[in-house]
C-alpha atoms as a PDB file:
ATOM      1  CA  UNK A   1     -31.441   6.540 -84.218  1.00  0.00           C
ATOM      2  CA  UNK A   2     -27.866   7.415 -83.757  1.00  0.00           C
ATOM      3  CA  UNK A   3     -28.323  10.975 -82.945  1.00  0.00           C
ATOM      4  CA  UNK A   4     -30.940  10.275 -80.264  1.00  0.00           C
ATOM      5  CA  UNK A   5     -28.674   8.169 -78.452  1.00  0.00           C
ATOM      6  CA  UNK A   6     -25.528  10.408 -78.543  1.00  0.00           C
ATOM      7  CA  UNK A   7     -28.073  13.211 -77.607  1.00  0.00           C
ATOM      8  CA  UNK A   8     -29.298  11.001 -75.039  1.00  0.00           C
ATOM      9  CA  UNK A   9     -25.944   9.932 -73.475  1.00  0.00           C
ATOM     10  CA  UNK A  10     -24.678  13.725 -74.021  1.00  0.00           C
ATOM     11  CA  UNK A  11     -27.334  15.042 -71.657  1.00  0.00           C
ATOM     12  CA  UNK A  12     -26.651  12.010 -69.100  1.00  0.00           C
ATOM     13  CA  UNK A  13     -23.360  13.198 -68.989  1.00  0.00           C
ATOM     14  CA  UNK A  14     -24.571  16.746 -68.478  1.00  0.00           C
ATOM     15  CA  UNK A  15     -26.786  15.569 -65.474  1.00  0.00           C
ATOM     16  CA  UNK A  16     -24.396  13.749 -63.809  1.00  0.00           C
ATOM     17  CA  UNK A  17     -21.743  16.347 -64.539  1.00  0.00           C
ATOM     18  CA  UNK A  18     -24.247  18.647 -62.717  1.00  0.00           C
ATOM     19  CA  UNK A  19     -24.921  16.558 -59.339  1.00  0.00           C
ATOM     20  CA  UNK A  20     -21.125  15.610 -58.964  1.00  0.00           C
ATOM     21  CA  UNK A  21     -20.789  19.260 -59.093  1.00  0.00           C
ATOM     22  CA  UNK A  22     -23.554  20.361 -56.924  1.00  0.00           C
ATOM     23  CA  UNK A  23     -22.343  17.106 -53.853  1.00  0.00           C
ATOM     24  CA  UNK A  24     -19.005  18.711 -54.402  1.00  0.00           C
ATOM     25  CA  UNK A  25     -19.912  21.960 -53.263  1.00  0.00           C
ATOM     26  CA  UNK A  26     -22.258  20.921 -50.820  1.00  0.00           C
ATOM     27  CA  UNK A  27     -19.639  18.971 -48.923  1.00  0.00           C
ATOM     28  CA  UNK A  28     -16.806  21.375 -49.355  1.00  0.00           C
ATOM     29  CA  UNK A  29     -19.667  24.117 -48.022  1.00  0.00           C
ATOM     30  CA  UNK A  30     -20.309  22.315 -44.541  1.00  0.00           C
ATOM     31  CA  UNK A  31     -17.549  23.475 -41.900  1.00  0.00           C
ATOM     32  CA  UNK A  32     -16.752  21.148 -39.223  1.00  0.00           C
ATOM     33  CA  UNK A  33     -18.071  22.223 -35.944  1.00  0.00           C
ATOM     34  CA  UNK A  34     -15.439  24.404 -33.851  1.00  0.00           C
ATOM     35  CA  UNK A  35     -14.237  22.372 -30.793  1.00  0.00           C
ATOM     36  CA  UNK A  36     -15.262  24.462 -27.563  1.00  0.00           C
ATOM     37  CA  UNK A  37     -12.043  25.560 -25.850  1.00  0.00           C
ATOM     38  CA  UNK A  38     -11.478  24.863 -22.530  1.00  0.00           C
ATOM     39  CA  UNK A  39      -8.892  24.617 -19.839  1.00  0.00           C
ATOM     40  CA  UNK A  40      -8.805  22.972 -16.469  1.00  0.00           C
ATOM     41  CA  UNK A  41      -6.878  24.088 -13.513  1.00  0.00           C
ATOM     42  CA  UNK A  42      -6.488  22.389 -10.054  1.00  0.00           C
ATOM     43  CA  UNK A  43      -7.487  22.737  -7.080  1.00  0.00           C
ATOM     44  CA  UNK A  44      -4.908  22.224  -4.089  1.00  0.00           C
ATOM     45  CA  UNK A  45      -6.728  21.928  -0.061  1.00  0.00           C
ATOM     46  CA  UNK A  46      -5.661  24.716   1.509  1.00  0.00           C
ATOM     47  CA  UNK A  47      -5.251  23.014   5.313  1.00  0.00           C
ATOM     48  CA  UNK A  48      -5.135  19.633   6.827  1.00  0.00           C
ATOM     49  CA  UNK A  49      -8.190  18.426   4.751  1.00  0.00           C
ATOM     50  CA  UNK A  50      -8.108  16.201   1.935  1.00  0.00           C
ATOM     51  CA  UNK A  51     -10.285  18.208  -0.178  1.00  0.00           C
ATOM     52  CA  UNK A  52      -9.084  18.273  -3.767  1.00  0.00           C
ATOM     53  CA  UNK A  53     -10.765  18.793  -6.985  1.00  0.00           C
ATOM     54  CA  UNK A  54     -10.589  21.026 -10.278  1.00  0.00           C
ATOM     55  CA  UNK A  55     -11.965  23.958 -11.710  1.00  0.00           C
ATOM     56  CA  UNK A  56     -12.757  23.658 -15.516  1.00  0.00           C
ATOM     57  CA  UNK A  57     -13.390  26.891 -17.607  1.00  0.00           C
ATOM     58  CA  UNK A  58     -15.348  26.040 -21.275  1.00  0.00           C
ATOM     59  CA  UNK A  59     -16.033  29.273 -23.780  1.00  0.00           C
ATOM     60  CA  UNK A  60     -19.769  28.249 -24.776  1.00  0.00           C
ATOM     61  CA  UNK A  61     -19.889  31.218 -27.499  1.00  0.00           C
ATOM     62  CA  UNK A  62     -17.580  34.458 -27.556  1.00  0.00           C
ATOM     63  CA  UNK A  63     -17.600  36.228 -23.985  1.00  0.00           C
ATOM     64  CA  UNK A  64     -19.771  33.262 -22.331  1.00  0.00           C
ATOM     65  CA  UNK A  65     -17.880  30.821 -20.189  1.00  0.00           C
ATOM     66  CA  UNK A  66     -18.592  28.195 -18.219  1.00  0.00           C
ATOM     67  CA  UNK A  67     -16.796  27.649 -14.920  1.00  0.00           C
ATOM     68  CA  UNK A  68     -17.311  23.991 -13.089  1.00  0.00           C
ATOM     69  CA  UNK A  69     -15.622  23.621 -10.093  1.00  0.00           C
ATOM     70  CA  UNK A  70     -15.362  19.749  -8.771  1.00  0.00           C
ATOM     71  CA  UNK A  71     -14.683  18.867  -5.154  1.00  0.00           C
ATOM     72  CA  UNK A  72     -13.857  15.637  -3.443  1.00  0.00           C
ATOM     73  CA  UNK A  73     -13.721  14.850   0.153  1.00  0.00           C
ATOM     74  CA  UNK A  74     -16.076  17.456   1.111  1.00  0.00           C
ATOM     75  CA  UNK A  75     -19.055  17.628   3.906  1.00  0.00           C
ATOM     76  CA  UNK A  76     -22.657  16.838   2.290  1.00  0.00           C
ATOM     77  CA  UNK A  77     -24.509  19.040   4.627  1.00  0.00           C
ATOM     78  CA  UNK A  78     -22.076  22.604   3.570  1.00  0.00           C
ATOM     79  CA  UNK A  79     -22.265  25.319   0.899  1.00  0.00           C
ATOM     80  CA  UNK A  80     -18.638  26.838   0.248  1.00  0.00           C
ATOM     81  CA  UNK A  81     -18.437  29.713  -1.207  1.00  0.00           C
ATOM     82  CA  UNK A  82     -16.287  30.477  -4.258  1.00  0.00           C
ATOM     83  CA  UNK A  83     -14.520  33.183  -5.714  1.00  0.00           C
ATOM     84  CA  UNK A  84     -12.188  34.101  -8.863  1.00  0.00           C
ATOM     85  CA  UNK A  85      -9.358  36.514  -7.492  1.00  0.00           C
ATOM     86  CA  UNK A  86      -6.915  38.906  -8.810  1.00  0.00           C
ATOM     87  CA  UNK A  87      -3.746  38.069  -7.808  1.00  0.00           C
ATOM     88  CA  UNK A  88      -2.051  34.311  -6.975  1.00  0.00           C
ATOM     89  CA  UNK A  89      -3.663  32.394  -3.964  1.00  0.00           C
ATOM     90  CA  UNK A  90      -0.821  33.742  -1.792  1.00  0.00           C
ATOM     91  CA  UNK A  91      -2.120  37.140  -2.034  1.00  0.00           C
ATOM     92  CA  UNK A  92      -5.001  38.504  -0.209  1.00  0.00           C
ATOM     93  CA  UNK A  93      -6.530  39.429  -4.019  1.00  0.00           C
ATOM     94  CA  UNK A  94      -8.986  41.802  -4.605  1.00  0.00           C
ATOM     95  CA  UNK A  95     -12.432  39.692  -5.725  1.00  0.00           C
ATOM     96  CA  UNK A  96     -12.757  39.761  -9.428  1.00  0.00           C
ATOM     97  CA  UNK A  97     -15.980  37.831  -9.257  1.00  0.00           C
ATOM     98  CA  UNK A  98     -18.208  35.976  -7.206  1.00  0.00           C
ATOM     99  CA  UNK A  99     -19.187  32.573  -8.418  1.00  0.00           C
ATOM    100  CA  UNK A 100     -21.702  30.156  -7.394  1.00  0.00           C
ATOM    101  CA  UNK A 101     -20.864  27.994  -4.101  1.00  0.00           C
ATOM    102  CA  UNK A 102     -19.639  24.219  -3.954  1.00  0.00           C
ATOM    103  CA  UNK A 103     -22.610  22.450  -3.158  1.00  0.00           C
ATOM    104  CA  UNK A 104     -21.900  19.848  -0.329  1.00  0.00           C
ATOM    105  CA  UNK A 105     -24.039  17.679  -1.575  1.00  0.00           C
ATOM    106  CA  UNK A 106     -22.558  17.149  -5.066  1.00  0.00           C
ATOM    107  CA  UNK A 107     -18.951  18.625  -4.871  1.00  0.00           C
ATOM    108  CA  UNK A 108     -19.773  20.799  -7.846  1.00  0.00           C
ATOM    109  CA  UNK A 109     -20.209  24.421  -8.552  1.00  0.00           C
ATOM    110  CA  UNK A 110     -21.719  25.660 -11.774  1.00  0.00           C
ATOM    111  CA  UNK A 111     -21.207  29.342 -12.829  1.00  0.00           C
ATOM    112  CA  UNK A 112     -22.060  30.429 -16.448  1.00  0.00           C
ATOM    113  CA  UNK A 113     -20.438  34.079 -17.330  1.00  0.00           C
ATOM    114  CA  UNK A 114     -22.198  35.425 -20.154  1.00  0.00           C
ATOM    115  CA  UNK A 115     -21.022  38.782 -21.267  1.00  0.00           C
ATOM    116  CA  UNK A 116     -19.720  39.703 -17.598  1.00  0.00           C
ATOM    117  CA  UNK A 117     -17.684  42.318 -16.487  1.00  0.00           C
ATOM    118  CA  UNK A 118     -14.960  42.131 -13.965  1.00  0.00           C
ATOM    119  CA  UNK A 119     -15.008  44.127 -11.030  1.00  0.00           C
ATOM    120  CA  UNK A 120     -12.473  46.087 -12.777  1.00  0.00           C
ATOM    121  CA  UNK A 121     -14.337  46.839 -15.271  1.00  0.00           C
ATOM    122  CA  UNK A 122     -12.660  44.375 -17.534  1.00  0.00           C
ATOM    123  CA  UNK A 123     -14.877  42.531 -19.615  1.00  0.00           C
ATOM    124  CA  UNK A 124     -14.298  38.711 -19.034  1.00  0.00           C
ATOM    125  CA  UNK A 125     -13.466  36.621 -21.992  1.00  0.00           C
ATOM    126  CA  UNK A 126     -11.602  33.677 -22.777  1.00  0.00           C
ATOM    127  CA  UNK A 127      -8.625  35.309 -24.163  1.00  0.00           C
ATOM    128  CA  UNK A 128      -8.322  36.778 -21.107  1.00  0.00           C
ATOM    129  CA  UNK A 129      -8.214  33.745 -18.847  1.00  0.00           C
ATOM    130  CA  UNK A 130      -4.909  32.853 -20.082  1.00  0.00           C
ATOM    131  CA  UNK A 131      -3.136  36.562 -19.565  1.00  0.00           C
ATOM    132  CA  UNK A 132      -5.077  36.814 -16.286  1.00  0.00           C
ATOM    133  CA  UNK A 133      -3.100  37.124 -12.356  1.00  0.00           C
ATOM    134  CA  UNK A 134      -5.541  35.476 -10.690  1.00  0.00           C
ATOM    135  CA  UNK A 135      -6.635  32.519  -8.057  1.00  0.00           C
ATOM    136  CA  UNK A 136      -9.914  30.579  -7.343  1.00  0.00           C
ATOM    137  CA  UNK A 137     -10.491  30.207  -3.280  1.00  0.00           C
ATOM    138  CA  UNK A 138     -13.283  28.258  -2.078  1.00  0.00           C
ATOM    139  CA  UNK A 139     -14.424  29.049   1.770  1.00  0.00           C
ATOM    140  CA  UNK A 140     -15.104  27.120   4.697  1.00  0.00           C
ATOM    141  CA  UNK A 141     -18.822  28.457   5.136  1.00  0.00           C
ATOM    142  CA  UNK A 142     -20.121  32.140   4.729  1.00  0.00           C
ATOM    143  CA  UNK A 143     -20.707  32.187   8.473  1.00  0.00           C
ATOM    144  CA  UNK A 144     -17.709  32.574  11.539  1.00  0.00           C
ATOM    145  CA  UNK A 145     -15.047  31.003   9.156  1.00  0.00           C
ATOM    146  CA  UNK A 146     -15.922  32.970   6.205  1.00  0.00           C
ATOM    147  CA  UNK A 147     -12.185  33.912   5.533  1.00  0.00           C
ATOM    148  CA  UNK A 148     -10.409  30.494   6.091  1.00  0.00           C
ATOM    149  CA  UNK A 149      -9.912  29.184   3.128  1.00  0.00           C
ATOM    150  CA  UNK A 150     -11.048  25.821   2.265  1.00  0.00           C
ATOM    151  CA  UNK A 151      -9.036  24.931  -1.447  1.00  0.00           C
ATOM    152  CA  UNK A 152      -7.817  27.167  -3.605  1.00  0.00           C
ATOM    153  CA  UNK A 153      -6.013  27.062  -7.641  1.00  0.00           C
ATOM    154  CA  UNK A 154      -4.414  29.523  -9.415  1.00  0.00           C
ATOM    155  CA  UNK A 155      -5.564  30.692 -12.755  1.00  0.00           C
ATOM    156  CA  UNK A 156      -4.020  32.307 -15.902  1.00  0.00           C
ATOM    157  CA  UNK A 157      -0.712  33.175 -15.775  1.00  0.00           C
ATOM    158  CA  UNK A 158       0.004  31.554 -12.119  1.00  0.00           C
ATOM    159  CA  UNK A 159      -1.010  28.083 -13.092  1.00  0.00           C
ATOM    160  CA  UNK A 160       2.329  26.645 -12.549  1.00  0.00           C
ATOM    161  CA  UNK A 161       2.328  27.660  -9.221  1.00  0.00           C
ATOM    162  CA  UNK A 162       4.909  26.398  -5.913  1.00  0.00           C
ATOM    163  CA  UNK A 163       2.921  25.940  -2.735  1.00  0.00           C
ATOM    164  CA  UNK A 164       4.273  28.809  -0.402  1.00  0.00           C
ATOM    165  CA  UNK A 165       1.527  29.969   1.660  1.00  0.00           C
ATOM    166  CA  UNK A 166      -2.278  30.767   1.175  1.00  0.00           C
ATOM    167  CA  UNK A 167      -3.495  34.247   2.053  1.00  0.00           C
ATOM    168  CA  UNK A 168      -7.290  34.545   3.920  1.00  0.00           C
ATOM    169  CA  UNK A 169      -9.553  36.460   1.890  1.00  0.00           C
ATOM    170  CA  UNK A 170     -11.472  39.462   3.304  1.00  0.00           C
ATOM    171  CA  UNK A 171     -13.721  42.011   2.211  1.00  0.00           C
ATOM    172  CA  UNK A 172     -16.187  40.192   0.348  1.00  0.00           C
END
């Protein structure tokens, strides 16, 4: 009888040796979910208005990004269109890329970037957002005051930026 139960509490010990080893490695295994980077940058009115908001870039994956501009103060019935610049707001800035227009009606613009290429030629990434000299402008229409701009924000490398002037944006 002795022999059963030592064999007995010998392969217990085995088993349980075995699924303290296996949870181990299961839980040491799982990696904890990468937090998605992002990084927001305001948005200063550009005039007399009061418009203010923010403009909130979020990687999604490697070389897709997610751009959310948020507006306050602005008309419900306009569209304003929106642009990403080269060059700080109080340059003229060739366009780098067109992104979707402020809806009036919610404040918000929603651009996904997936993979795109500047019009440079320089593939957009994340990495790059931070090294970039560049601006966001947001219109008054795309009709007779298509140039004016509305609000504007630097980006990248101008974020810390002294308010000195806005240039008008042409030929786009």
């Amino acid at each position: 009888m002795r022999i059963r139960f030592e064999t007995f509490i010998s392969a217990t010990m085995k088993y349980f040796f075995i699924l303290f080893t296996l949870t181990a490695l299961m839980f040491s295994c799982q990696q904890k979910a990468a937090e998605p980077r992002q990084k927001t940058y305001y948005i200063n009115r550009a005039n007399l208005n009061n418009v203010r908001g923010e403009a909130v870039f979020e990687e999604l994956s490697p070389g897709k990004i997610k751009v959310v501009i948020s507006l306050t103060d602005i008309s419900p019935q306009a569209e304003h269109p929106a642009h990403l610049h080269f060059g700080s707001v109080r340059e003229v800035g060739e366009l780098a890329f067109a992104l979707n227009p402020v809806e009036g009606a919610t404040g918000k613009s929603v651009t996904i970037l997936d993979q795109v290429e500047l019009s440079n030629g320089e593939p957009f990434t994340y990495e790059l957002l931070d090294e970039m000299n560049g601006s966001i402008k947001i219109h008054m229409n795309d009709n007779l005051f298509k140039h004016m701009v509305l609000a504007f924000g630097n980006i990248g490398k101008n974020e810390d930026y002294f308010f000195d002037g806005v240039a008008v944006c042409t030929g786009h």
